[in-house]
PDB file of N, CA and C in Angstrom:
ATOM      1  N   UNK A   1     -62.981 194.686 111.556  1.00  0.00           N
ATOM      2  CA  UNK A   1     -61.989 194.561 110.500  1.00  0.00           C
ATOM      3  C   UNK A   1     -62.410 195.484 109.357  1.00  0.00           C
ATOM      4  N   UNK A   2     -61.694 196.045 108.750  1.00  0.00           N
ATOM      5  CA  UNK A   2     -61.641 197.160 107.772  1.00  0.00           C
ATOM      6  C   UNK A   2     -62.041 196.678 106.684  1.00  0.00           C
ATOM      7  N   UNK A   3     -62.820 197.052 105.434  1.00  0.00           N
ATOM      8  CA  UNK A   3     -63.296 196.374 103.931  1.00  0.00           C
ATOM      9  C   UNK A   3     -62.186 196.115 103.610  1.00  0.00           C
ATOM     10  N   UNK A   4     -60.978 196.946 103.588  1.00  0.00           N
ATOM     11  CA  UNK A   4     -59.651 196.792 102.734  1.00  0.00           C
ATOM     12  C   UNK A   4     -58.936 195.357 103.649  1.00  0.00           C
ATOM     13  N   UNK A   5     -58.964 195.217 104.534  1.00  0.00           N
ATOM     14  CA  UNK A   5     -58.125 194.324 105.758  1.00  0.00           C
ATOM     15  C   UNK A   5     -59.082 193.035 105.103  1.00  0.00           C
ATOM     16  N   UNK A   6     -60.459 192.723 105.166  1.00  0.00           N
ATOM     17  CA  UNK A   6     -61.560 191.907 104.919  1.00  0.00           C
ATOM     18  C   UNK A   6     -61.419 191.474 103.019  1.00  0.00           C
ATOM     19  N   UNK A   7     -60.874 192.156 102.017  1.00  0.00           N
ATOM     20  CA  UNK A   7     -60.588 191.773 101.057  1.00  0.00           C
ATOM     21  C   UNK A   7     -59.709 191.214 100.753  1.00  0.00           C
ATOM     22  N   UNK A   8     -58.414 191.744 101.570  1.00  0.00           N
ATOM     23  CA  UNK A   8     -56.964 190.951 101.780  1.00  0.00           C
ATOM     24  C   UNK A   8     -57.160 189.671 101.960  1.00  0.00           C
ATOM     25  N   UNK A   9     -57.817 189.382 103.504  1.00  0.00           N
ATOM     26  CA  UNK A   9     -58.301 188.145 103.458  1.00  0.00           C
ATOM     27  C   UNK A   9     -59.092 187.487 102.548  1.00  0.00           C
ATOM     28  N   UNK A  10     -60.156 187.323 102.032  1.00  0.00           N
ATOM     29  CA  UNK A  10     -60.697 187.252 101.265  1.00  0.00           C
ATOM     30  C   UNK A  10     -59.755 186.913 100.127  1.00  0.00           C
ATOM     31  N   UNK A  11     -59.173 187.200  99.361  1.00  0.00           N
ATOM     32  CA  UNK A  11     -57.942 187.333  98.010  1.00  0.00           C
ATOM     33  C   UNK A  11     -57.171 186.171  98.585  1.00  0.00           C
ATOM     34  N   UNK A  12     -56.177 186.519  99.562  1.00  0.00           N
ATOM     35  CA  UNK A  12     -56.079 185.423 100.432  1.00  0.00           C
ATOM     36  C   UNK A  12     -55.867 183.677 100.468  1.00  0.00           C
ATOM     37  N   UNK A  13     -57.731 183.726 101.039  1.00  0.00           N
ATOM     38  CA  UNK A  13     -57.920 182.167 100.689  1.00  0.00           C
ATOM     39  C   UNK A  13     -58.244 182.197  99.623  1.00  0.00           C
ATOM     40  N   UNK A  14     -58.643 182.741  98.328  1.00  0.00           N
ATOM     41  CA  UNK A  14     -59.327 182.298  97.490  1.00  0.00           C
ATOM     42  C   UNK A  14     -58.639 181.362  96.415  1.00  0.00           C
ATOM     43  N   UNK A  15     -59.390 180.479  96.369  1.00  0.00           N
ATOM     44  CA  UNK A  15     -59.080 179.064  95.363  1.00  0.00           C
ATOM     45  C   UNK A  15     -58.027 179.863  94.129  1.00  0.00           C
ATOM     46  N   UNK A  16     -57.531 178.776  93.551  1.00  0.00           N
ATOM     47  CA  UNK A  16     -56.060 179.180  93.062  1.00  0.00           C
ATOM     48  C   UNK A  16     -57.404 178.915  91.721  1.00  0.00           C
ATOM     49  N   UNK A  17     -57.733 179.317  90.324  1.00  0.00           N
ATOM     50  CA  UNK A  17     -58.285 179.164  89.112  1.00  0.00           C
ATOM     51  C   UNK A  17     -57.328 177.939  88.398  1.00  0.00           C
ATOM     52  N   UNK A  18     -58.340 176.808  87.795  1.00  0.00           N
ATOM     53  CA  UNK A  18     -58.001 175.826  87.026  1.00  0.00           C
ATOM     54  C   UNK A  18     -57.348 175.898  86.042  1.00  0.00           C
ATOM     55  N   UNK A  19     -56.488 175.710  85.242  1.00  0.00           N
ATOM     56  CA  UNK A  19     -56.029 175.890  84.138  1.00  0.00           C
ATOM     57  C   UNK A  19     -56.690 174.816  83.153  1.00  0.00           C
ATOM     58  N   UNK A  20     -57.161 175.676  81.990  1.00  0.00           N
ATOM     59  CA  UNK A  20     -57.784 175.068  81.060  1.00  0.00           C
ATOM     60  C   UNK A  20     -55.938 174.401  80.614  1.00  0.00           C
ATOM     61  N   UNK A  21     -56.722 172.889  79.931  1.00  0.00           N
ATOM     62  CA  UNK A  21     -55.465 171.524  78.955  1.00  0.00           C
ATOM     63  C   UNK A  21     -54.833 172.573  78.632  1.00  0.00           C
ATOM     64  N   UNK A  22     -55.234 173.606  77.453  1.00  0.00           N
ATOM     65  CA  UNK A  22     -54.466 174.225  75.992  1.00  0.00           C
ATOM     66  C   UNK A  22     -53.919 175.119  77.110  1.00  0.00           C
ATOM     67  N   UNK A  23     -54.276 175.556  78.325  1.00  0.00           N
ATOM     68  CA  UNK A  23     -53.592 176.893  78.791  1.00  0.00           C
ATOM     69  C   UNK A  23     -52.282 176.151  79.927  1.00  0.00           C
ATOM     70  N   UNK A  24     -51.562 175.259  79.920  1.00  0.00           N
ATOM     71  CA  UNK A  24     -50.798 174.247  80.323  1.00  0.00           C
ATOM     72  C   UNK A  24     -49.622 174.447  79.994  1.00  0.00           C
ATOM     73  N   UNK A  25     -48.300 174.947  80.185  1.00  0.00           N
ATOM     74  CA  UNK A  25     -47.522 175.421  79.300  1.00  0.00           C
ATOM     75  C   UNK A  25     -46.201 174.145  79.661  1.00  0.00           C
ATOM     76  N   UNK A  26     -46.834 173.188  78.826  1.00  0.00           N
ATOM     77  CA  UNK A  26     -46.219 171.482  79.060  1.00  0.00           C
ATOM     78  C   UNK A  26     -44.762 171.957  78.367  1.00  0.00           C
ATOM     79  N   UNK A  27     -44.363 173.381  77.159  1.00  0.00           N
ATOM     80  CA  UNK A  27     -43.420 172.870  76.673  1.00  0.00           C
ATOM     81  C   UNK A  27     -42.170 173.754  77.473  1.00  0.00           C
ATOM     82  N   UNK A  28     -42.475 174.470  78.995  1.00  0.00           N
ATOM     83  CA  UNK A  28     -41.630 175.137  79.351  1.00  0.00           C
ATOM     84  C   UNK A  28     -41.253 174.098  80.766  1.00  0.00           C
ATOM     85  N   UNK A  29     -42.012 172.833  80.686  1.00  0.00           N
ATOM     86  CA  UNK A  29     -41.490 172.191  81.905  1.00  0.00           C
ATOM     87  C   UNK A  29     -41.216 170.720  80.979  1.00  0.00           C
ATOM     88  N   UNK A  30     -40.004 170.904  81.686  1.00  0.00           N
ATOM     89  CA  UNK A  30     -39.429 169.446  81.116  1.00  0.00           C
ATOM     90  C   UNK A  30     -39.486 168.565  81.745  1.00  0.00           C
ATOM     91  N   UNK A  31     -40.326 167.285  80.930  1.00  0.00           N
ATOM     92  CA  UNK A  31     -40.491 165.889  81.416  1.00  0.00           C
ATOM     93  C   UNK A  31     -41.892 165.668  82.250  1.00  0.00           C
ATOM     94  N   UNK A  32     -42.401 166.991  82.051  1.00  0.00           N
ATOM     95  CA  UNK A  32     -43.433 166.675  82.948  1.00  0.00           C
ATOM     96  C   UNK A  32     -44.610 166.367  81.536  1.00  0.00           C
ATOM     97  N   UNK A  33     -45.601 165.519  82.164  1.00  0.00           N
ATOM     98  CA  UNK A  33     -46.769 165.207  81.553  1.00  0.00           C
ATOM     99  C   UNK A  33     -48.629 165.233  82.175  1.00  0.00           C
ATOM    100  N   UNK A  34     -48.561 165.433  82.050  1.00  0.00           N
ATOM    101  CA  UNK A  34     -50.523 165.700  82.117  1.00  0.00           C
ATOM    102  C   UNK A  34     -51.026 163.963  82.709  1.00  0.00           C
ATOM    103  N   UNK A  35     -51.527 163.882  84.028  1.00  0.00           N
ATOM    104  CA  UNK A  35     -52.256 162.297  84.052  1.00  0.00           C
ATOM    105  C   UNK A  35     -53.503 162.204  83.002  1.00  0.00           C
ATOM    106  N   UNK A  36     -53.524 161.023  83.151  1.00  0.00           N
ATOM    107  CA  UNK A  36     -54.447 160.305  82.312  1.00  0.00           C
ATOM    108  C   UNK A  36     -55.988 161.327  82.579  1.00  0.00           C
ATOM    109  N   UNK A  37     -56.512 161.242  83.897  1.00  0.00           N
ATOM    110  CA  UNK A  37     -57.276 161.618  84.162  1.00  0.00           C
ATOM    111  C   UNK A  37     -57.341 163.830  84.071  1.00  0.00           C
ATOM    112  N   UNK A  38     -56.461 163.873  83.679  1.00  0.00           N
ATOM    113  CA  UNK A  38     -56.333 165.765  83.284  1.00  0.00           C
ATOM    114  C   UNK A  38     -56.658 166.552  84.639  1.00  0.00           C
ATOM    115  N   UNK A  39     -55.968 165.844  85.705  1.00  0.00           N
ATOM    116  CA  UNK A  39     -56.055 166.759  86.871  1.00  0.00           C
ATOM    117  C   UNK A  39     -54.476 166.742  88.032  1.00  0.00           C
ATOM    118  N   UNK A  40     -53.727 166.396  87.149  1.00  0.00           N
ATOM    119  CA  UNK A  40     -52.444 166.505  87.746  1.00  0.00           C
ATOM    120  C   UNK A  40     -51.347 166.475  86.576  1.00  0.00           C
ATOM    121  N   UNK A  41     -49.985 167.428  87.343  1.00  0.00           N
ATOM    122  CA  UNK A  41     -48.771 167.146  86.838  1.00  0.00           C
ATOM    123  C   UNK A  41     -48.038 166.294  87.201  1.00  0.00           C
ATOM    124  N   UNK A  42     -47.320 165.820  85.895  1.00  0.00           N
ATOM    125  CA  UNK A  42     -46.641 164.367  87.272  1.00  0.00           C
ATOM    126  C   UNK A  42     -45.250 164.029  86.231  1.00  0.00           C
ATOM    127  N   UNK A  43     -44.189 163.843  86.763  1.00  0.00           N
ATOM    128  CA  UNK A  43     -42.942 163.419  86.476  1.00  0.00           C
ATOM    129  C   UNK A  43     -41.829 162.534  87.516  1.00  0.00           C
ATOM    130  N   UNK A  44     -41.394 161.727  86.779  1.00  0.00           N
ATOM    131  CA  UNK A  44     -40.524 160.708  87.147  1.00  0.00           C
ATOM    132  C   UNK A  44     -39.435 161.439  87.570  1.00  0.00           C
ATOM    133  N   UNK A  45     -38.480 161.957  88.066  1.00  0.00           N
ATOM    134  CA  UNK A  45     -36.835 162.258  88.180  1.00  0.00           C
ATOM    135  C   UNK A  45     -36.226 161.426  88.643  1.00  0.00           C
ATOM    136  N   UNK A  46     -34.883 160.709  87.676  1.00  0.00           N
ATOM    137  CA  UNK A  46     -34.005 159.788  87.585  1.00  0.00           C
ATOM    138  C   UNK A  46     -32.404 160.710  88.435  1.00  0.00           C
ATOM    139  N   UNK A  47     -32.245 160.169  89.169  1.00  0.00           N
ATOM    140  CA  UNK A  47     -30.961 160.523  89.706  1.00  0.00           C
ATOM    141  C   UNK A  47     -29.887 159.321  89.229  1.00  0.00           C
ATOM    142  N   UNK A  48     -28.615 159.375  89.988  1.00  0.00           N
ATOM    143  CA  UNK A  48     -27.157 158.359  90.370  1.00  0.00           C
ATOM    144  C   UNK A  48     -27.802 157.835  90.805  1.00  0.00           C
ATOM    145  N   UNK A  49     -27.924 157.756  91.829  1.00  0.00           N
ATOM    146  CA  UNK A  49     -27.995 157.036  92.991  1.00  0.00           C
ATOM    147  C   UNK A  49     -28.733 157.571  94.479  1.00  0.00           C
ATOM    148  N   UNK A  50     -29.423 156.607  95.478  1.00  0.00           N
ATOM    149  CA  UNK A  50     -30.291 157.374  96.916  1.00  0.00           C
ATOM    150  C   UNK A  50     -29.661 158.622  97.242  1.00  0.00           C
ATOM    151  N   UNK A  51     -28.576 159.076  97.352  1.00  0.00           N
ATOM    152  CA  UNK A  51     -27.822 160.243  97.747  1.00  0.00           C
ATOM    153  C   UNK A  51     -28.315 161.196  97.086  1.00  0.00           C
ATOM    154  N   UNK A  52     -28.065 161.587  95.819  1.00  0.00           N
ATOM    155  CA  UNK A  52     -28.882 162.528  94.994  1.00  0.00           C
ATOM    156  C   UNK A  52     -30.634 162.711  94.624  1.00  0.00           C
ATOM    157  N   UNK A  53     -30.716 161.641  94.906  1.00  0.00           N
ATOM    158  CA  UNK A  53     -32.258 161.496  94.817  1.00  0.00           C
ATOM    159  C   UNK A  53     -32.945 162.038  96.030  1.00  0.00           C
ATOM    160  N   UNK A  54     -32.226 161.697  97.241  1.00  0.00           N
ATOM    161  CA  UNK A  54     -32.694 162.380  98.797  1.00  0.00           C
ATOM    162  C   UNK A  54     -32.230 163.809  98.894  1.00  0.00           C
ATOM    163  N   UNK A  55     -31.313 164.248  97.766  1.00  0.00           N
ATOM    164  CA  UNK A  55     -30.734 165.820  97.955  1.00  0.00           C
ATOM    165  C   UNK A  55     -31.560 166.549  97.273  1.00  0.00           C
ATOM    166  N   UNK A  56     -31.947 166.085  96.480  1.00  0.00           N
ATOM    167  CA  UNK A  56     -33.104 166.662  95.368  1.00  0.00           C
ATOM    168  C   UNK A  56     -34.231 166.907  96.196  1.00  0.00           C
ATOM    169  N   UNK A  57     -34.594 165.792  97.365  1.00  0.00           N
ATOM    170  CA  UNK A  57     -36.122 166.342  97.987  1.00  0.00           C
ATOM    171  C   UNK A  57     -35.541 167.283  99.233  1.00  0.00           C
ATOM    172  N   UNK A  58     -34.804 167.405  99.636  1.00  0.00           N
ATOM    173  CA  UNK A  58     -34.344 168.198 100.603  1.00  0.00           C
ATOM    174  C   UNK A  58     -34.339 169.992  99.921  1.00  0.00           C
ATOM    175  N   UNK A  59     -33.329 169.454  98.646  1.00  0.00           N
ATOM    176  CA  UNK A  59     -33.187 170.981  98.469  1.00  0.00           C
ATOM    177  C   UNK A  59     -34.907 171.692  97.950  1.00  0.00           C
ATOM    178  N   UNK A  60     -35.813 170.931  97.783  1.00  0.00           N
ATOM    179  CA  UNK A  60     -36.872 171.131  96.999  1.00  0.00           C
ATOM    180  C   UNK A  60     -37.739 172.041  98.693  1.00  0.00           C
ATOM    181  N   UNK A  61     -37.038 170.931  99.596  1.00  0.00           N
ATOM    182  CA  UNK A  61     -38.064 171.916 100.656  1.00  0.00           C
ATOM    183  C   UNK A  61     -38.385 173.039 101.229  1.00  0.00           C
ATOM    184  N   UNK A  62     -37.693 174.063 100.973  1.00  0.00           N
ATOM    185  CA  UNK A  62     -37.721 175.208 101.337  1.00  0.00           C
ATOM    186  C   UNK A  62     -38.622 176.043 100.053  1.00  0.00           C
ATOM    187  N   UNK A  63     -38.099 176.191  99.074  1.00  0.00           N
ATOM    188  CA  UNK A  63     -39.137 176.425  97.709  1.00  0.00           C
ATOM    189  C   UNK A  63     -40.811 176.124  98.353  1.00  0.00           C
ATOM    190  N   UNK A  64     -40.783 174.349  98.738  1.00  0.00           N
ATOM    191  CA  UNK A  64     -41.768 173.966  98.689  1.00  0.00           C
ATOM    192  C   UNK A  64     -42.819 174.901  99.833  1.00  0.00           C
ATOM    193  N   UNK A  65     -41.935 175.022 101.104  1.00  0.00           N
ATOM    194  CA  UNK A  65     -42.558 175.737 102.298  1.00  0.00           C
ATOM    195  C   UNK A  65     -43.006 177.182 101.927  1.00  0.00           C
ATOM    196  N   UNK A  66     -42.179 177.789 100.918  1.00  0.00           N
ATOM    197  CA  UNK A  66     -42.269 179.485 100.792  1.00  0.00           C
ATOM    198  C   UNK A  66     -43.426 179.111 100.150  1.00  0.00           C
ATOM    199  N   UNK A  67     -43.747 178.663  98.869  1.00  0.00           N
ATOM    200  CA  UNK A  67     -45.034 178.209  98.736  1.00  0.00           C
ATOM    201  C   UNK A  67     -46.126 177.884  99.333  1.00  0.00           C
ATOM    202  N   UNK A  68     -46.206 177.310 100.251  1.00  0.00           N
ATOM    203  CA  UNK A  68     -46.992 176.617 100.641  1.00  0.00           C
ATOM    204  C   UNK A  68     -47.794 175.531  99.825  1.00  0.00           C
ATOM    205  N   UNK A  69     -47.198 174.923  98.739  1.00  0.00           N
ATOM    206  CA  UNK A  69     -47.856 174.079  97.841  1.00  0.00           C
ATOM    207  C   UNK A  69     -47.204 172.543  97.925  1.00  0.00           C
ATOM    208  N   UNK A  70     -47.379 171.622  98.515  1.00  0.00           N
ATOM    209  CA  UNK A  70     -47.302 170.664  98.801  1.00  0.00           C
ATOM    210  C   UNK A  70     -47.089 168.997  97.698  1.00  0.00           C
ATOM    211  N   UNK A  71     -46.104 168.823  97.200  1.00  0.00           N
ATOM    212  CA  UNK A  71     -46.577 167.897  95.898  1.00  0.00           C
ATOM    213  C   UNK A  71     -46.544 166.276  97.330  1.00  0.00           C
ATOM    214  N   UNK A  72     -47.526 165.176  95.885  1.00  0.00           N
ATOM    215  CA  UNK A  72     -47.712 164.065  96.295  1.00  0.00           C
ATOM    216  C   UNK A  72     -46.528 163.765  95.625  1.00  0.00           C
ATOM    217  N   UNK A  73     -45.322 163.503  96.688  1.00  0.00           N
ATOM    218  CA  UNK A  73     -44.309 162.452  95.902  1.00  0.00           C
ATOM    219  C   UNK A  73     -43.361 161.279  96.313  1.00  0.00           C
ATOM    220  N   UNK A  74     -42.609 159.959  96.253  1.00  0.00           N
ATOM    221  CA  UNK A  74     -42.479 159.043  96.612  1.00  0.00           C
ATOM    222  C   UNK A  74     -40.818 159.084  95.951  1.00  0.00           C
ATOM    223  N   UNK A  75     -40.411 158.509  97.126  1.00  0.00           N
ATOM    224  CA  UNK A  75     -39.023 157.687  96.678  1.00  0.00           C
ATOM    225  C   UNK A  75     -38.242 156.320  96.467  1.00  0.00           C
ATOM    226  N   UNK A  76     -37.986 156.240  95.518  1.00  0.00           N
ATOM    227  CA  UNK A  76     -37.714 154.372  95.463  1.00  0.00           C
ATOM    228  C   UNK A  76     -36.047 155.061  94.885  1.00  0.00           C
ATOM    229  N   UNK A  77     -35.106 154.369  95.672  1.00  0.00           N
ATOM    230  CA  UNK A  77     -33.556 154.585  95.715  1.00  0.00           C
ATOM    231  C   UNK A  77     -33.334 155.679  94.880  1.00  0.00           C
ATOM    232  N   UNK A  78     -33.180 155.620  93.420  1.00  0.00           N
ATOM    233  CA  UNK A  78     -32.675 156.366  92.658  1.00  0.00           C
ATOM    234  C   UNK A  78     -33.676 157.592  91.792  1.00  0.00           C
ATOM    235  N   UNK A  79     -34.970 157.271  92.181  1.00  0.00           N
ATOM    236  CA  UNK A  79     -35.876 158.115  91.660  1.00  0.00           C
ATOM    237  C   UNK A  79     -37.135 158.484  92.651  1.00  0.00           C
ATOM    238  N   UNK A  80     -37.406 160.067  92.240  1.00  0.00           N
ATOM    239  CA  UNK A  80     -38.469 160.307  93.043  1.00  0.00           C
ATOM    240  C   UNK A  80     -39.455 160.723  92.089  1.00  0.00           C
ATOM    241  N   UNK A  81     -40.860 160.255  92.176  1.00  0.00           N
ATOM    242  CA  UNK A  81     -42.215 159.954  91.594  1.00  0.00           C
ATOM    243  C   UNK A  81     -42.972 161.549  92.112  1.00  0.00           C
ATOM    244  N   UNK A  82     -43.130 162.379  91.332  1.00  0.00           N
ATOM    245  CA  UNK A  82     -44.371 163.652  91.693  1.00  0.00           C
ATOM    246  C   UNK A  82     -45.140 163.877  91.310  1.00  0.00           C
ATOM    247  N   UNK A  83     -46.281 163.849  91.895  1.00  0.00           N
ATOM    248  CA  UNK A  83     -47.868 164.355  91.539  1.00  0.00           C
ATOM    249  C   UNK A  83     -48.118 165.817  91.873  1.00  0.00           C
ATOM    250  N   UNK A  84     -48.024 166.857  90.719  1.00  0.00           N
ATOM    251  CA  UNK A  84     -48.899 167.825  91.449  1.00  0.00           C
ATOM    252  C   UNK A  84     -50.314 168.394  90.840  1.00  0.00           C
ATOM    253  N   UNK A  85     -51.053 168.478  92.313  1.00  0.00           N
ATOM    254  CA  UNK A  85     -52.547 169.406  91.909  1.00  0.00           C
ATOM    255  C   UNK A  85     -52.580 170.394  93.055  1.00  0.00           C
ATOM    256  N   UNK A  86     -53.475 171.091  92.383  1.00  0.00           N
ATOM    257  CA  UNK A  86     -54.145 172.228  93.722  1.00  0.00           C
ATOM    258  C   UNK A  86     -55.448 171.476  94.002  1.00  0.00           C
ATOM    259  N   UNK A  87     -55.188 170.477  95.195  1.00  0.00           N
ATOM    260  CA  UNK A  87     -56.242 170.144  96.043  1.00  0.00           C
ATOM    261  C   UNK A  87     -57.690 170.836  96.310  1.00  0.00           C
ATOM    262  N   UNK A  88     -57.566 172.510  96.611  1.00  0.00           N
ATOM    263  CA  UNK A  88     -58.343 172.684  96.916  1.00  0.00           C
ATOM    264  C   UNK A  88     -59.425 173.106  95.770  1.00  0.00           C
ATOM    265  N   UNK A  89     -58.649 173.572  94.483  1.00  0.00           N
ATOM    266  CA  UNK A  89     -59.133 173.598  93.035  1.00  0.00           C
ATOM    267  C   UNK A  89     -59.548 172.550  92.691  1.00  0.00           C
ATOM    268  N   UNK A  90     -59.164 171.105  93.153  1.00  0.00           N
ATOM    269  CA  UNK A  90     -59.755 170.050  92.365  1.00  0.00           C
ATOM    270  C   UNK A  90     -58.893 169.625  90.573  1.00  0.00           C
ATOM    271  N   UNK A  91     -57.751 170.335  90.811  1.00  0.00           N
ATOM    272  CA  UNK A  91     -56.680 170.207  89.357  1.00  0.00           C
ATOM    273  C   UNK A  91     -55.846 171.175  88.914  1.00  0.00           C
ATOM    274  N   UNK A  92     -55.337 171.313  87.700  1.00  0.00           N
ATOM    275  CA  UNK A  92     -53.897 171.917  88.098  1.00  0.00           C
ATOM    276  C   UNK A  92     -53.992 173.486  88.314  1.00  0.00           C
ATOM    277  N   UNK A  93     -53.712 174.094  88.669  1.00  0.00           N
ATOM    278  CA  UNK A  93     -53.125 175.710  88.546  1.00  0.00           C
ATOM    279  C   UNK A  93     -52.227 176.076  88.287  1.00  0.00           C
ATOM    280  N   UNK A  94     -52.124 177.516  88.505  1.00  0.00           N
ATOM    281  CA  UNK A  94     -50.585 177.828  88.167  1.00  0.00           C
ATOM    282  C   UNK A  94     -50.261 177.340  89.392  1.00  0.00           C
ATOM    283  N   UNK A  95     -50.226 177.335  90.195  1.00  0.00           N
ATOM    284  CA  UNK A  95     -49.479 176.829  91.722  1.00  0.00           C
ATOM    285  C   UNK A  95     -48.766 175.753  91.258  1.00  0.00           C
ATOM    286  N   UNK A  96     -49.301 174.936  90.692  1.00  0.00           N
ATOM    287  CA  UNK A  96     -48.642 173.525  90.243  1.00  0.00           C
ATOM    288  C   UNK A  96     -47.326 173.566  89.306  1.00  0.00           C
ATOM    289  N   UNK A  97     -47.827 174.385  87.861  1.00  0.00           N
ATOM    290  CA  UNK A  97     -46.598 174.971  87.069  1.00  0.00           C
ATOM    291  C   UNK A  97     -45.617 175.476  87.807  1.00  0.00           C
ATOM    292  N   UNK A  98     -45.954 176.866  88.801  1.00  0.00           N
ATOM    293  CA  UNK A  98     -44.620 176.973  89.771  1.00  0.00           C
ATOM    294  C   UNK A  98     -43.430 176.377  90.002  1.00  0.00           C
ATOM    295  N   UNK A  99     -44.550 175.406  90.957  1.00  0.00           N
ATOM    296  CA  UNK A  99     -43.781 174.109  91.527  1.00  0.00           C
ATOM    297  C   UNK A  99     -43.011 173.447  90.461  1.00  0.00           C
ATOM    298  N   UNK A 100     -43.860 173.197  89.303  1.00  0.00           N
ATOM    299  CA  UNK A 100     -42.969 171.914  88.239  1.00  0.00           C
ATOM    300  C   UNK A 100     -41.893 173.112  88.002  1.00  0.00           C
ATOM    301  N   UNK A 101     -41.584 174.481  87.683  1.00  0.00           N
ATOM    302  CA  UNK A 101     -40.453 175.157  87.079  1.00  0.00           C
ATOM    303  C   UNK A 101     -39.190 175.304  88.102  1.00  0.00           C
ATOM    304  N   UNK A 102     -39.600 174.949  89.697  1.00  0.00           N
ATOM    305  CA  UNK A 102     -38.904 175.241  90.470  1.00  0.00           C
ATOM    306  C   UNK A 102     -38.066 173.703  90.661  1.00  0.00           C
ATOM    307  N   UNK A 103     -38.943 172.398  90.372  1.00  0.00           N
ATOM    308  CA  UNK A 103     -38.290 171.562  90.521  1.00  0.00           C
ATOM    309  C   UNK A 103     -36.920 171.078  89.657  1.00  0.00           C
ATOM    310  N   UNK A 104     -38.027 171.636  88.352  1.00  0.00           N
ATOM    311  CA  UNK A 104     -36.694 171.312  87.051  1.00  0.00           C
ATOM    312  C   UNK A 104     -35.730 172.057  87.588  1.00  0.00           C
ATOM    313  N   UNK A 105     -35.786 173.472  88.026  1.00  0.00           N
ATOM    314  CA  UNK A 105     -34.326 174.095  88.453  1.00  0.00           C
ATOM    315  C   UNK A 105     -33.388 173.268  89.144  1.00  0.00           C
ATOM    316  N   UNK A 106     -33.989 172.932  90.727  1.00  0.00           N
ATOM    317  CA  UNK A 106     -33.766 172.082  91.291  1.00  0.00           C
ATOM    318  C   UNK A 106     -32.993 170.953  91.329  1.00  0.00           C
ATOM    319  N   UNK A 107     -33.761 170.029  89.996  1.00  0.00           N
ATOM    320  CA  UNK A 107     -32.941 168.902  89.467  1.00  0.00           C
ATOM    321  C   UNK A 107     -31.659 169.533  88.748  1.00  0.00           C
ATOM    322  N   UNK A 108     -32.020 170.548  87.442  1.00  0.00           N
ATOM    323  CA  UNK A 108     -30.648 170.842  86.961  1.00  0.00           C
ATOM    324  C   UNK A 108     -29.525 170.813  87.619  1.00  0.00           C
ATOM    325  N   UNK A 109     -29.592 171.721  88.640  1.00  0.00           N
ATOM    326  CA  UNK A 109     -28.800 172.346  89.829  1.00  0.00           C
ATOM    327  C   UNK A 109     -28.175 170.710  90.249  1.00  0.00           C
ATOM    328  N   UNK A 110     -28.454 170.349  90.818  1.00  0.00           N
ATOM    329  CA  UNK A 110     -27.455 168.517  91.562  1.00  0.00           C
ATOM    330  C   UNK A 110     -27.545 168.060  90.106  1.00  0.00           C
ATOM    331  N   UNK A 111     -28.064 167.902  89.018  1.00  0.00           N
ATOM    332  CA  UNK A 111     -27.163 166.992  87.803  1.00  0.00           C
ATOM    333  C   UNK A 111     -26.428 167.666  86.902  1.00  0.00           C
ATOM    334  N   UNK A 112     -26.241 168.900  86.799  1.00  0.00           N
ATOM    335  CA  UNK A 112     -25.142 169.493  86.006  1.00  0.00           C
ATOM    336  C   UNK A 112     -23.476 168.356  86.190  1.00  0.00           C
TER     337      UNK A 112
END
């Protein structure tokens, strides 16, 4: 394998960098908040009703796959619960912000 082919890889896997609290840009994602413990993003989204709440994780999946960034999240009828971290960082990254800017789209998009 070539140095240049061997750095690609390398770049690659390499761990996504932590985001320092202050470097968090909480006021361009809406509704999201910082856990207690300062190693995840996490927000509630309130829908109508199960219908919109299950369209919201559907439309989220394809975003989610091109990514490859995976959130911890749960559904109870009208709302779905999200945790995100970069697992393999051990807390948030930008990977996570991504995700939170793609979801707010997301939500906008079915509650307009």
């Amino acid at each position: 394998m070539s140095t240049q082919a061997t750095n690609a890889t390398n770049a690659t896997n390499a761990k996504p960098a932590l985001l320092a609290i202050q470097d968090i840009p909480l006021h361009e994602l809406e509704g999201w908040a910082i856990s207690a413990d300062q190693l995840s993003l996490q927000r509630k989204f309130m829908f109508k009703n199960f219908e919109q709440a299950f369209a919201f994780m559907k439309n989220c999946y394809e975003p989610i796959e091109k990514m490859n960034h995976h959130p911890d999240w749960s559904n109870v009828y009208s709302s779905v619960n999200v945790i995100l971290n970069t697992h393999d960082s051990g807390g948030i990254t930008h990977k996570d912000v991504a995700l939170a800017k793609v979801m707010d789209q997301v939500f906008k998009d079915l509650t307009i």
